[in-house]
N, C-alpha and C. Protein backbone atom coordinates (compact mmCIF):
# COMPACT_ATOMS: atom_id res chain seq x y z
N UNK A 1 0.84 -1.21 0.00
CA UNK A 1 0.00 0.00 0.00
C UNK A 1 0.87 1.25 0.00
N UNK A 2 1.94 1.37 0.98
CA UNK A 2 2.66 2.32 0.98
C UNK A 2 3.44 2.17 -0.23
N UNK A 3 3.92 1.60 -0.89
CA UNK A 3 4.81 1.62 -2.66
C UNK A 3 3.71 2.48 -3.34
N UNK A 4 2.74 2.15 -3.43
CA UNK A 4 1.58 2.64 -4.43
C UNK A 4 1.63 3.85 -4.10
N UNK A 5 1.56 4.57 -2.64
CA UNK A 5 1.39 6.12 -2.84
C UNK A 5 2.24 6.59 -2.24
N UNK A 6 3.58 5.99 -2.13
CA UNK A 6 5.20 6.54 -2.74
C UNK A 6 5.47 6.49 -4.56
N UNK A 7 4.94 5.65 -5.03
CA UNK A 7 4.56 5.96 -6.86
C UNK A 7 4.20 7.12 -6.92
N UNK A 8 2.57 7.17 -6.70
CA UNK A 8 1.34 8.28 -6.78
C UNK A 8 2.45 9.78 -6.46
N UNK A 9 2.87 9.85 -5.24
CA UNK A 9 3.64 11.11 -5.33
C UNK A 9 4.99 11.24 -5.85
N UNK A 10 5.76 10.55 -6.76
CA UNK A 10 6.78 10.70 -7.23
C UNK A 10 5.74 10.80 -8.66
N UNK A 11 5.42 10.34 -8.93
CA UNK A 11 4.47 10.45 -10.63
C UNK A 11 4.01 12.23 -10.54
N UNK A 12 3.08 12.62 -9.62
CA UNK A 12 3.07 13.80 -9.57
C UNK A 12 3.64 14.81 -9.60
N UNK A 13 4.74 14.51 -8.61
CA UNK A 13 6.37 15.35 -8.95
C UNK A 13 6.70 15.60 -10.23
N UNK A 14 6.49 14.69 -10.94
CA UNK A 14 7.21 14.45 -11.86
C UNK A 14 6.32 15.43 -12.84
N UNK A 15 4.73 15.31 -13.16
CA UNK A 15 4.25 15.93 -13.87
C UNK A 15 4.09 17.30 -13.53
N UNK A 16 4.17 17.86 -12.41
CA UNK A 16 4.66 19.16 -12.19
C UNK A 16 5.62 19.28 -12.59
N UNK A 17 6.89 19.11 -12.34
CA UNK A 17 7.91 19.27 -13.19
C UNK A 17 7.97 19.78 -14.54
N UNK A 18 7.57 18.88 -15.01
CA UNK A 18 7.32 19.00 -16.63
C UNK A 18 6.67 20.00 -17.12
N UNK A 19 4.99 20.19 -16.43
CA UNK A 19 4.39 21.12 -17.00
C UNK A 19 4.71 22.64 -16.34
N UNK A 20 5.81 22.45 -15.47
CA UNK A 20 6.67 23.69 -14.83
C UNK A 20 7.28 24.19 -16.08
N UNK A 21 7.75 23.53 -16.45
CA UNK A 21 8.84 23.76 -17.06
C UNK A 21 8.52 24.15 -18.55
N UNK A 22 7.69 22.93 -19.29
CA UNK A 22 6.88 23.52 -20.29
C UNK A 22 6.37 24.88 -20.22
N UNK A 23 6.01 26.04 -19.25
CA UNK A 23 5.13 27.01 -18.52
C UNK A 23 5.87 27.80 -18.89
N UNK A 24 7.45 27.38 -18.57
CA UNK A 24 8.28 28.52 -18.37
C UNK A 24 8.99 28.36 -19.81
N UNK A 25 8.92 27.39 -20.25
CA UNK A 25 9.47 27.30 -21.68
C UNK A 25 8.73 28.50 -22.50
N UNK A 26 7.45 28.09 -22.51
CA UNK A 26 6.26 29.07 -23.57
C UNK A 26 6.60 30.17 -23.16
N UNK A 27 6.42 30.76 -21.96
CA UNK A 27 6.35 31.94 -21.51
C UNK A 27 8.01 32.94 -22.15
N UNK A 28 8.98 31.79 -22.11
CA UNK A 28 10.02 32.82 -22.78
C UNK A 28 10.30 32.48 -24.04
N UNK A 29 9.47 31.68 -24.41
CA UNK A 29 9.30 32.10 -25.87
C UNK A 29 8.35 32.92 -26.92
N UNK A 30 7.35 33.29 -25.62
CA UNK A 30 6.18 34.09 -25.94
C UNK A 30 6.89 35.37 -25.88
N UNK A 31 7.64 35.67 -25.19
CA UNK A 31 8.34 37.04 -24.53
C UNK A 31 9.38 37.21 -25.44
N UNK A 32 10.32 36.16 -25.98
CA UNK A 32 11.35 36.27 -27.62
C UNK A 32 10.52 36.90 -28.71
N UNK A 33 9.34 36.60 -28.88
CA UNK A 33 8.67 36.32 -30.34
C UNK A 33 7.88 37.83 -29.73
N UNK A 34 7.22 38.50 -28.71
CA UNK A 34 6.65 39.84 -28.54
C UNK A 34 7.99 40.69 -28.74
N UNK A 35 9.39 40.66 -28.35
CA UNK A 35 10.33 41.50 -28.41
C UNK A 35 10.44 41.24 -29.61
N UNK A 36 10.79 40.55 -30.63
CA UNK A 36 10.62 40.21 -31.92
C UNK A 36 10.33 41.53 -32.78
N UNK A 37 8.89 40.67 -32.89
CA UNK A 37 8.07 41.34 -33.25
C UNK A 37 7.71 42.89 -33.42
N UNK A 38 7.70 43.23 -32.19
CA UNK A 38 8.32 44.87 -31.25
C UNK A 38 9.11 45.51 -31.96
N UNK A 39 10.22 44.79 -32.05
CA UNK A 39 12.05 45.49 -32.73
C UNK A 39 11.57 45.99 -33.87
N UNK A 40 10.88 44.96 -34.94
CA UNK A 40 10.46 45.65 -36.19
C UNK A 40 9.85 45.39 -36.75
N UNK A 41 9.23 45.58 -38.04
CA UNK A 41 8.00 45.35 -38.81
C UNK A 41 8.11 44.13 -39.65
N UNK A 42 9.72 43.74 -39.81
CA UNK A 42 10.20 42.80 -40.48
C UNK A 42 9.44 41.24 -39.40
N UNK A 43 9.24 41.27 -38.32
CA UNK A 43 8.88 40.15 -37.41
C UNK A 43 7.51 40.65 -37.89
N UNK A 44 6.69 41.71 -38.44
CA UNK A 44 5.02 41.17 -38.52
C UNK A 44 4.94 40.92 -40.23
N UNK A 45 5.74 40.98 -40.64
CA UNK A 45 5.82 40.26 -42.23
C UNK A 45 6.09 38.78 -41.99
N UNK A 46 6.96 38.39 -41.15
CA UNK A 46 7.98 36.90 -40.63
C UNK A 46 6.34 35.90 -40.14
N UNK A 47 5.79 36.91 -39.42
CA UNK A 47 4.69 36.25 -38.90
C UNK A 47 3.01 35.99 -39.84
N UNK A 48 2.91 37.06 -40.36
CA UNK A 48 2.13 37.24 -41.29
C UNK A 48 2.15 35.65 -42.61
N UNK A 49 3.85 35.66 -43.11
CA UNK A 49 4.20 34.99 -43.91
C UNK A 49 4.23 33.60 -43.56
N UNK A 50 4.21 33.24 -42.18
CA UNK A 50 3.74 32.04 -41.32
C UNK A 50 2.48 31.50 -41.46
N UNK A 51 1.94 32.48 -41.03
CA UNK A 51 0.40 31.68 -40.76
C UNK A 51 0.35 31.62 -42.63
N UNK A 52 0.27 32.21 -43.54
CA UNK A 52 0.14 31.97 -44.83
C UNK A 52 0.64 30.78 -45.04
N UNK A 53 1.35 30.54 -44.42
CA UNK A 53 2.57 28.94 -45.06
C UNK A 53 1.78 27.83 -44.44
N UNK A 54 1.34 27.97 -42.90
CA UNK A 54 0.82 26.87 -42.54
C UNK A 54 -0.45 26.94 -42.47
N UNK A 55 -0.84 27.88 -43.50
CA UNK A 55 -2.46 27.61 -44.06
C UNK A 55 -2.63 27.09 -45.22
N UNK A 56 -1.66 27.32 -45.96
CA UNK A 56 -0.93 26.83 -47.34
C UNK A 56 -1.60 25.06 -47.21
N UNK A 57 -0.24 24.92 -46.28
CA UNK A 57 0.04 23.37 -46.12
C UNK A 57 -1.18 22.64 -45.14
């Protein structure tokens, strides 16, 4: 009984972890791609020319 929810909370750990980290992944890549973007007009052509491509395909 006690293995099972020494599992249960190492499994959880674990998926916090991950989706920690995933969180913080997006978030500074959300924050690259707004400074981007920001710097110059050339990032809303870059982006523009994106969604065209993967509407394309």
């Amino acid at each position: 009984m006690s293995s099972s929810i020494g599992d249960t909370i190492n499994s959880i750990g674990t998926l916090v972890t991950v989706v920690s980290d995933v969180t913080a992944n997006a978030a500074l890549l959300g924050a690259e791609m707004t400074i981007a973007v920001q710097s110059s007009t050339i990032g809303n052509w870059a982006s523009l020319v994106a969604v065209l491509v993967i509407g394309i395909l």
